[in-house]
Protein backbone atom coordinates (compact mmCIF):
# COMPACT_ATOMS: atom_id res chain seq x y z
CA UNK A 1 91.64 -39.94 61.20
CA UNK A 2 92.93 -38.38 64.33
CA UNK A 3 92.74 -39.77 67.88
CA UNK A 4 90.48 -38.22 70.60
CA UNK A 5 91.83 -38.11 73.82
CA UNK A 6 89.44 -37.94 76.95
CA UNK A 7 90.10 -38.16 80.67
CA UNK A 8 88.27 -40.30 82.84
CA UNK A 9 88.60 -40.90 86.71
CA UNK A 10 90.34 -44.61 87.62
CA UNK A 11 86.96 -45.50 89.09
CA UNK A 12 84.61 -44.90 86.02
CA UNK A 13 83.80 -47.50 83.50
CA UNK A 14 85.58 -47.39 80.01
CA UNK A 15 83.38 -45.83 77.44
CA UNK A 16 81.83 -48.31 74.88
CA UNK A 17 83.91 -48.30 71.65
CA UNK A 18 86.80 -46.18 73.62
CA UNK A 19 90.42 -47.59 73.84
CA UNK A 20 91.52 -47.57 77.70
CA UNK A 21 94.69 -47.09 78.70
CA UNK A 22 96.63 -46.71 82.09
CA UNK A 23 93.43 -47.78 83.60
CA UNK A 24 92.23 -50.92 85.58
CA UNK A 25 90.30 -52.51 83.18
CA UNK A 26 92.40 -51.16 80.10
CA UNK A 27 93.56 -53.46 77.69
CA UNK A 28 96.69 -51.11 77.24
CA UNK A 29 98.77 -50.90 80.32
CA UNK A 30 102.51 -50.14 81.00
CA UNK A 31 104.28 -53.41 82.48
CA UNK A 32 106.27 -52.14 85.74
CA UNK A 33 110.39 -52.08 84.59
CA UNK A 34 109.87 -53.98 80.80
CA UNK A 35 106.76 -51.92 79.33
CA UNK A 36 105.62 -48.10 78.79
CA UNK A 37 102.39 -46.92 77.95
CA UNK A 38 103.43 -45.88 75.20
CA UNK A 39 105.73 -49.29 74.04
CA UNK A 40 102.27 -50.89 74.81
CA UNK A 41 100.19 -48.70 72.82
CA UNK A 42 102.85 -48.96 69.20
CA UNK A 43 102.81 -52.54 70.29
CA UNK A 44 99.08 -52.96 70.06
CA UNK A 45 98.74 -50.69 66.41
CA UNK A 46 102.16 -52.30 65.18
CA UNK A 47 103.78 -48.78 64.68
CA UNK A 48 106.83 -48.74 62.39
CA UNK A 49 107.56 -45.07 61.68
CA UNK A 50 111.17 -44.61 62.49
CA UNK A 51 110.49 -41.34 63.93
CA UNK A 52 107.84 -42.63 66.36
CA UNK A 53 110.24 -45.51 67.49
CA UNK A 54 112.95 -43.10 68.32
CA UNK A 55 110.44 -40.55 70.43
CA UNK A 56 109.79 -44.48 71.78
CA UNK A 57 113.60 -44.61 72.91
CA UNK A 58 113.45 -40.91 74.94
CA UNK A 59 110.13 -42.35 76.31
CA UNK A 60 111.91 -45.29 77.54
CA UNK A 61 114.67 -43.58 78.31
CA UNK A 62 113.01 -41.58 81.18
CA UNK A 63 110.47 -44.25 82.31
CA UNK A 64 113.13 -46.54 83.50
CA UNK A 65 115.59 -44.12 84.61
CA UNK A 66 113.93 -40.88 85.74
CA UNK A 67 115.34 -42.47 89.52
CA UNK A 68 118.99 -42.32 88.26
CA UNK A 69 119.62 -39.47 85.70
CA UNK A 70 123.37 -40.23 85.54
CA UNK A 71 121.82 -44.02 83.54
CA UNK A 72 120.25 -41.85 80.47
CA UNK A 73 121.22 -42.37 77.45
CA UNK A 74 119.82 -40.04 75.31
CA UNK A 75 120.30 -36.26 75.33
CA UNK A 76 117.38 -35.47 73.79
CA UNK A 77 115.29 -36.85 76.66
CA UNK A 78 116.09 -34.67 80.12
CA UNK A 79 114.56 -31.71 78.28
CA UNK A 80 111.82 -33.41 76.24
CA UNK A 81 110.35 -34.75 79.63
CA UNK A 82 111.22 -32.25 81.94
CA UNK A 83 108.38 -30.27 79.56
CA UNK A 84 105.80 -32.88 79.61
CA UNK A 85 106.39 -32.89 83.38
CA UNK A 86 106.63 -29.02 83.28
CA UNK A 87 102.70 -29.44 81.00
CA UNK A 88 101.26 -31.34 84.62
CA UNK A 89 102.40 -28.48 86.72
CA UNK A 90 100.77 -25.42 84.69
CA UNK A 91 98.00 -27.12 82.90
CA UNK A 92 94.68 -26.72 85.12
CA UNK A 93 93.31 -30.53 84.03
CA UNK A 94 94.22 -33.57 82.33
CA UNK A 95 92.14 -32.69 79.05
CA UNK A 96 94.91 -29.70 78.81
CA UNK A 97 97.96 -31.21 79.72
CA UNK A 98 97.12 -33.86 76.94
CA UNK A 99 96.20 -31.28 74.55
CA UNK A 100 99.22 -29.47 75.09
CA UNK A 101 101.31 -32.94 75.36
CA UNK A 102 100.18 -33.25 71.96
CA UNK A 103 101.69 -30.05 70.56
CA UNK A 104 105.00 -30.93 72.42
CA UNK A 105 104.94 -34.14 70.46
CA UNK A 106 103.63 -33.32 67.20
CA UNK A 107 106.90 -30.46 67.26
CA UNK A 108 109.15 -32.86 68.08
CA UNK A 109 107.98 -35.25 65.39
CA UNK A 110 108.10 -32.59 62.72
CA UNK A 111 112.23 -31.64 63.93
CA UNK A 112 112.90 -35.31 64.09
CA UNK A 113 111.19 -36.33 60.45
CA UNK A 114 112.93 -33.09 59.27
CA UNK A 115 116.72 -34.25 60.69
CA UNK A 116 116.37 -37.55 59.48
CA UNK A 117 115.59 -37.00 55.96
C-alpha cells in the first residue's frame, strides 16, 4: 500500500482517519534541534531499512546545519537538499512539490539500495 499525501492549510482540521504531520494538532511533529519530521515519522512506523536510515542521516544532516554549511557531514546532502529546496521554488503548490519530492526520493533510494548491495 502506498501513502497519499495531501496538503492542508495550518488552520484546517486534520481529516478523520488522516495522519497529520508538521501541523498543530499533529501527532507527528519535528522537535526544534533533537527531532525531524522525518526522524519522527520512522520513529512512529519503527522503520529499519538501512537505506531509509541513511536518507535519515542527509535529512538530519541539513536540518540541524543548513545555518552552518562548513558543520555537514555528509556529501551526499548539499545537493540532495539544495533540490528539494530547488522543488519549493518551481513547483506551483504543495501537492506538486510533494509529488515531485517523491520522485527525488524514490531515485535516490533506488542508487542507494543499488550501492549498498
Amino acid at each position: 500500500m502506498e501513502a497519499v499525501f495531501r496538503c492542508i492549510s495550518r488552520e484546517a482540521d486534520i481529516p478523520k482517519g488522516a495522519i497529520g504531520f508538521t501541523l498543530p494538532k499533529a501527532d507527528i511533529n519535528p522537535v526544534e534541534g533533537t527531532q525531524t519530521t522525518f526522524d519522527a515519522l520512522l520513529e512512529k512506523y519503527q522503520v529499519r531499512d538501512g537505506v531509509v536510515l541513511k536518507i535519515k542521516d542527509f535529512i538530519r544532516d541539513f536540518e540541524f546545519n543548513e545555518e552552518r554549511p562548513e558543520r555537514i557531514r555528509f556529501k551526499e546532502t548539499l545537493g540532495l537538499c539544495y533540490v528539494l529546496k530547488g522543488l519549493e521554488k518551481t513547483s506551483n503548490t504543495d501537492d506538486e512539490v510533494v509529488s515531485k519530492a517523491l520522485l527525488v526520493m524514490d531515485a535516490l533510494y533506488s542508487t542507494l539500495k543499488e550501492l549498498n548491495q
